[in-house]
Protein backbone atom coordinates (compact mmCIF):
# COMPACT_ATOMS: atom_id res chain seq x y z
CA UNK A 1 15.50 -0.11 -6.06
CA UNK A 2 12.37 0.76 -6.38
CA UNK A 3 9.43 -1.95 -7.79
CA UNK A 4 8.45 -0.08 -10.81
CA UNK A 5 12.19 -0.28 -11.97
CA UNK A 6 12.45 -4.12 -11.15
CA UNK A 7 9.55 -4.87 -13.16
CA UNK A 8 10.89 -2.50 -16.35
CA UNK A 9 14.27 -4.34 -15.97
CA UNK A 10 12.68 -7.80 -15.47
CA UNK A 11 9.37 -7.71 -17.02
CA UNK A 12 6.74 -10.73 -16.62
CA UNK A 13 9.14 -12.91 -14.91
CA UNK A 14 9.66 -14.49 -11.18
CA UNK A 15 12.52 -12.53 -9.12
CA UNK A 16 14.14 -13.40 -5.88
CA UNK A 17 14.44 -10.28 -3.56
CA UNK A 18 15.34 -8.54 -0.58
CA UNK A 19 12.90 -6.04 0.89
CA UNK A 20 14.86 -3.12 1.87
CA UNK A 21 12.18 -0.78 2.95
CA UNK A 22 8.36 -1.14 3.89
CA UNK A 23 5.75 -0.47 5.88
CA UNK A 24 2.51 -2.49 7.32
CA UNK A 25 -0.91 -1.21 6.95
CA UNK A 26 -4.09 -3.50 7.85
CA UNK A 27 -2.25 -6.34 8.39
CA UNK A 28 -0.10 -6.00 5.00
CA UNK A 29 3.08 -5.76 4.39
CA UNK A 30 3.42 -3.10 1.64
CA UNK A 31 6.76 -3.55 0.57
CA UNK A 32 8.52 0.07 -0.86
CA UNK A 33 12.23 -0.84 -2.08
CA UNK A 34 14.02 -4.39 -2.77
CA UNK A 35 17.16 -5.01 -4.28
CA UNK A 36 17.35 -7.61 -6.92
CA UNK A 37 19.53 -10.71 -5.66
CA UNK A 38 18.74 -12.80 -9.44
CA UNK A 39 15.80 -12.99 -11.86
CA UNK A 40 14.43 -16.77 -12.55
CA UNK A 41 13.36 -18.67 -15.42
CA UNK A 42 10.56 -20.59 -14.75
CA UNK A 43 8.13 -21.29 -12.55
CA UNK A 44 10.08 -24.31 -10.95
CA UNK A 45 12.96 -22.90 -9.79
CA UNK A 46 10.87 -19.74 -8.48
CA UNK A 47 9.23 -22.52 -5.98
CA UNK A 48 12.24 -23.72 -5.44
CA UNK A 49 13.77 -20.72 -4.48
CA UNK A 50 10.79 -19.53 -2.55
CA UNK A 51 10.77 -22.45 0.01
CA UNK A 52 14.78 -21.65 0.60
CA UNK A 53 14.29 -17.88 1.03
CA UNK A 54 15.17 -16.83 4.34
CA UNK A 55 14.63 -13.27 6.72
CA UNK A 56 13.89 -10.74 4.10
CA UNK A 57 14.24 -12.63 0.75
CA UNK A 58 11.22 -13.63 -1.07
CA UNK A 59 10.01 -14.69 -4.58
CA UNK A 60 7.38 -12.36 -6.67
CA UNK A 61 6.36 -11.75 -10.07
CA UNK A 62 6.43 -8.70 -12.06
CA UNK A 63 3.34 -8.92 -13.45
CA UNK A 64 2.03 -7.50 -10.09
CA UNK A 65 1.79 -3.32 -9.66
CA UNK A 66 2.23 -3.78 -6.62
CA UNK A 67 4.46 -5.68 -3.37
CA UNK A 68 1.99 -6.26 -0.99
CA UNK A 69 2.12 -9.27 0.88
CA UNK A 70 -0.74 -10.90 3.64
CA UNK A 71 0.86 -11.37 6.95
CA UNK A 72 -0.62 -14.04 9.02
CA UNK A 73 0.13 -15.40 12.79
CA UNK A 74 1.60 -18.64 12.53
CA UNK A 75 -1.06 -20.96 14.26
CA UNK A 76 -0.24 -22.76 17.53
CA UNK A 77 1.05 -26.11 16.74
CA UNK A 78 -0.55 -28.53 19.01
CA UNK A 79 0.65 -32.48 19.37
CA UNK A 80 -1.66 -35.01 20.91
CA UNK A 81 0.36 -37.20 23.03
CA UNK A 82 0.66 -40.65 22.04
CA UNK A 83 0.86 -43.13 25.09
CA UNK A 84 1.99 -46.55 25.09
CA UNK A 85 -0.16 -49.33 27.44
């Protein structure tokens, strides 16, 4: 489905999708087609839902013309060793 038909269907509310199709350009992800897996109510349960999504399922507004998300490295994770005396 394309975005401009998710936002007519679901307009000015959090939805929880699948990206289907997309493409990257400048280090963005410009996201083409999603299917809809559920709209949500509120801004709680989007959050929620957000920090549960996994592979291709993410959490956007409709309020937005656009699907176009930042992609960032995830930074090295570095531990300091902790030794005992």
């Amino acid at each position: 489905m394309l975005w401009t038909e998710v936002r007519n269907l679901f307009p000015d509310q959090f939805v929880l999708l699948e990206e289907l199709k997309s493409h990257y350009e400048d280090s963005k992800l410009h996201i083409e087609e999603v299917a809809v897996i559920k709209p949500i109510q509120d801004a709680q349960e989007a959050m929620k839902e957000l920090f549960t999504a996994k592979n291709e399922r993410f959490v956007y507004h409709t309020s937005n013309e656009n699907i176009i998300i930042e992609v960032r490295a995830k930074p090295m994770i570095r531990r300091i060793p902790s030794h005992e005396s």
